[in-house]
C-alpha atoms as a PDB file:
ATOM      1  CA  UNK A   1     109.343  90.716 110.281  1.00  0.00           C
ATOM      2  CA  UNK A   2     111.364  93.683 109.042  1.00  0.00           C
ATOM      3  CA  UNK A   3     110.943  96.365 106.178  1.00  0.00           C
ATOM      4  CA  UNK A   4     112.805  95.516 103.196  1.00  0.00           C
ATOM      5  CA  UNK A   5     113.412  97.242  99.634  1.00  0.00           C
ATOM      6  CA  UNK A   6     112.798  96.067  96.376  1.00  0.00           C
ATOM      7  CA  UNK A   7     114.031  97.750  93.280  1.00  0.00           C
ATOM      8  CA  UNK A   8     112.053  96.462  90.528  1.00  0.00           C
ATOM      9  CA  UNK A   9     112.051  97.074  86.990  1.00  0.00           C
ATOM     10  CA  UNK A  10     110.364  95.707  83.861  1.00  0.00           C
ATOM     11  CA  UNK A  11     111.350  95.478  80.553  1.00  0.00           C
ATOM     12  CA  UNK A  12     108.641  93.901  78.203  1.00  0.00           C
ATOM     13  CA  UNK A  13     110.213  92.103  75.823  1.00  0.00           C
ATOM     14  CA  UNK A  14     109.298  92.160  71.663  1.00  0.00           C
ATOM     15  CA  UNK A  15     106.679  94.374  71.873  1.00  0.00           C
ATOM     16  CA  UNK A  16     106.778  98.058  69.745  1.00  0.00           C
ATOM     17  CA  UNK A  17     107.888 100.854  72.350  1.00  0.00           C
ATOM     18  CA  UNK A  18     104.375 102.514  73.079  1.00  0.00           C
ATOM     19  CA  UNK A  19     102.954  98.961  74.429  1.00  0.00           C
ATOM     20  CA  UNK A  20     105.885  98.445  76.320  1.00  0.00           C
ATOM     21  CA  UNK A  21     105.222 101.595  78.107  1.00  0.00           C
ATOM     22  CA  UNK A  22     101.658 100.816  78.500  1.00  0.00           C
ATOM     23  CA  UNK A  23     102.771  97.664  80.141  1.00  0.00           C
ATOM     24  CA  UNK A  24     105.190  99.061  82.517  1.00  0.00           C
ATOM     25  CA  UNK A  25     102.394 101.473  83.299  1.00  0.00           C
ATOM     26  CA  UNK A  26      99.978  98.692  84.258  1.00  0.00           C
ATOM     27  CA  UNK A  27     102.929  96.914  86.677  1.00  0.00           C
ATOM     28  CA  UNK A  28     103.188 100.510  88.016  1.00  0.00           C
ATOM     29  CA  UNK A  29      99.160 100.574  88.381  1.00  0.00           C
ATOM     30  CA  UNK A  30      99.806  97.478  90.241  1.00  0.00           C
ATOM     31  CA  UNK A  31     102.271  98.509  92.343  1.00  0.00           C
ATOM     32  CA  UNK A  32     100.165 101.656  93.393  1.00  0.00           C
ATOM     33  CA  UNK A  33      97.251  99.304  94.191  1.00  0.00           C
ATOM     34  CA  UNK A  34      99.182  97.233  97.221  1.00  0.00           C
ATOM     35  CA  UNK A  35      99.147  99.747  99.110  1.00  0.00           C
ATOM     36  CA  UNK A  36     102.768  99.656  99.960  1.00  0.00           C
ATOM     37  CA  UNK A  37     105.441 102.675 100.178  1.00  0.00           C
ATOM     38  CA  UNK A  38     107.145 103.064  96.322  1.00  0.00           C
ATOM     39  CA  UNK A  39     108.877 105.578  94.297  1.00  0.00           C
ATOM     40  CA  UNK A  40     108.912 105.531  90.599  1.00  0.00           C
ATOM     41  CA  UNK A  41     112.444 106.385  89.600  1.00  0.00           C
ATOM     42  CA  UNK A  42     113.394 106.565  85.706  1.00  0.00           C
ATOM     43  CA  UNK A  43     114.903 103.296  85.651  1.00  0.00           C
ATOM     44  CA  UNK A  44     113.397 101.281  88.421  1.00  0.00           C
ATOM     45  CA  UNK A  45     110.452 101.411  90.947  1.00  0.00           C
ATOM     46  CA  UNK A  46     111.431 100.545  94.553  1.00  0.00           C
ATOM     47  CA  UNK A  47     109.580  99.082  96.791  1.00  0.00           C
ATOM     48  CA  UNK A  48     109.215  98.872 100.513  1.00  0.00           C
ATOM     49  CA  UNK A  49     107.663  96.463 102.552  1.00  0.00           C
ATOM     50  CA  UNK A  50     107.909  93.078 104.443  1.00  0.00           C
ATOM     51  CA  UNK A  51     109.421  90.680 102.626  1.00  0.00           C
ATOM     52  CA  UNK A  52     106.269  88.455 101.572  1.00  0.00           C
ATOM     53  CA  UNK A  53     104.342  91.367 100.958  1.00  0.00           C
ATOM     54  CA  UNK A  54     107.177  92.497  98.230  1.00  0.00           C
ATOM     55  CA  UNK A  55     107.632  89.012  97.398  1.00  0.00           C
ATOM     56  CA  UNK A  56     103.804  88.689  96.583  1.00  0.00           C
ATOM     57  CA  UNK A  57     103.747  91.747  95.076  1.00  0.00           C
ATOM     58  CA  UNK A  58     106.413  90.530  92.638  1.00  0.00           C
ATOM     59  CA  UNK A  59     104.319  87.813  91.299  1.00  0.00           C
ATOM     60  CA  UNK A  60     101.367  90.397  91.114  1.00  0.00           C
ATOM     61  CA  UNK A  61     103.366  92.568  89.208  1.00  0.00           C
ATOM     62  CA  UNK A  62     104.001  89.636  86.520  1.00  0.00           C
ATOM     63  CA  UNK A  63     100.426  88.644  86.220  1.00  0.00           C
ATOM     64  CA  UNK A  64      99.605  92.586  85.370  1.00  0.00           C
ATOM     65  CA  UNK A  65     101.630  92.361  82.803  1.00  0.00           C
ATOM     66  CA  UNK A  66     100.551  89.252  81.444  1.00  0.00           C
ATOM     67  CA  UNK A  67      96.991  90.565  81.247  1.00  0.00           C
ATOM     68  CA  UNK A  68      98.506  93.929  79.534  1.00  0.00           C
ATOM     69  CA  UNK A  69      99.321  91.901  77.156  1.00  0.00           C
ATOM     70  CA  UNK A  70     102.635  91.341  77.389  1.00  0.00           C
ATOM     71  CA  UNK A  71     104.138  87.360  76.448  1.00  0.00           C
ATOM     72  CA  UNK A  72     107.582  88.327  77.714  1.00  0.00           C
ATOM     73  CA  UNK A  73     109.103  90.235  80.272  1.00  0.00           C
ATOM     74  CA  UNK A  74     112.729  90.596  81.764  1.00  0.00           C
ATOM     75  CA  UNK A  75     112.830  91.894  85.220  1.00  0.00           C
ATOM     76  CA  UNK A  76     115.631  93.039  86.924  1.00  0.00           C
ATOM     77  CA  UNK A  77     115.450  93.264  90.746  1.00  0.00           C
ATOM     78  CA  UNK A  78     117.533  94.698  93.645  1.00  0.00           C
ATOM     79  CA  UNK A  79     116.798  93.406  97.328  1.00  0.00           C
ATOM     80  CA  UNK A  80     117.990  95.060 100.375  1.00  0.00           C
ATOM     81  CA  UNK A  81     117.514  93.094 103.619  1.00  0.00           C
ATOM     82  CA  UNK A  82     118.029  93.347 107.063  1.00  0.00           C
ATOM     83  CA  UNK A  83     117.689  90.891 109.694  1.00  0.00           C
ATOM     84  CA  UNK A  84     118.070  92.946 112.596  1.00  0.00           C
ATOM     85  CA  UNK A  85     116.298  96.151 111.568  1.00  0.00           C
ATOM     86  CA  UNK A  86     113.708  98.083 108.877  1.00  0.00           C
ATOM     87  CA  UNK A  87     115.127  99.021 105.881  1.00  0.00           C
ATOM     88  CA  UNK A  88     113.391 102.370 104.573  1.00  0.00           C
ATOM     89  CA  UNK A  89     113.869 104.038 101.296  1.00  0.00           C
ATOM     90  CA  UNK A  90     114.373 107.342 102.951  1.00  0.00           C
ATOM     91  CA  UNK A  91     117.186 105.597 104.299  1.00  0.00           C
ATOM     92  CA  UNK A  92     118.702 106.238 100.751  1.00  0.00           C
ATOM     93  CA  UNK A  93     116.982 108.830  99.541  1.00  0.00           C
ATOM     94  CA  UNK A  94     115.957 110.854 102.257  1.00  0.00           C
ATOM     95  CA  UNK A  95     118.833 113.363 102.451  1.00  0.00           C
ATOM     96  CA  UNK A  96     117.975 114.566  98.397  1.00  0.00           C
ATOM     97  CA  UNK A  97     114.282 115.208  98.911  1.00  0.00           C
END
């Protein structure tokens, strides 16, 4: 199974700015705690991994929030596969860093 990225991001949804951001900080506590590659990004978090770990991840991600406190959440995702190679972040981002 290949490497694949994930750009996740999570908007909590009618919820007073400061416990939005304490939600997104729990997905991002989340994220963190899978042990996969990620870089937080302003707007997004990306993600890299195999495709059920992200996948799993995902639905990881949602229950953090949940338990945050949050009863609604939009998230926006971005998926970059491969099915002949890994995909890396650095692939993207390696140049700028």
């Amino acid at each position: 199974m290949y490497q694949i990225n994930l750009a996740l991001q999570v908007l909590p949804m009618g919820v007073p700015k400061d416990q939005a951001y304490r939600i997104v900080d729990e997905a991002i506590r989340c994220i963190a705690a899978s042990g996969l590659k990620y870089e937080v990004t302003a707007f997004e978090t990306v993600i890299e991994g195999s495709y059920d770990e992200v996948m799993e991840l995902v639905e990881a991600v949602q229950k953090a929030c949940k338990k945050a406190g949050a009863t609604d959440i939009l998230i926006n995702m971005k998926l970059q596969r491969s099915f002949t190679k890994d995909v890396f972040i650095t692939d993207k981002t390696g140049k700028y860093q």
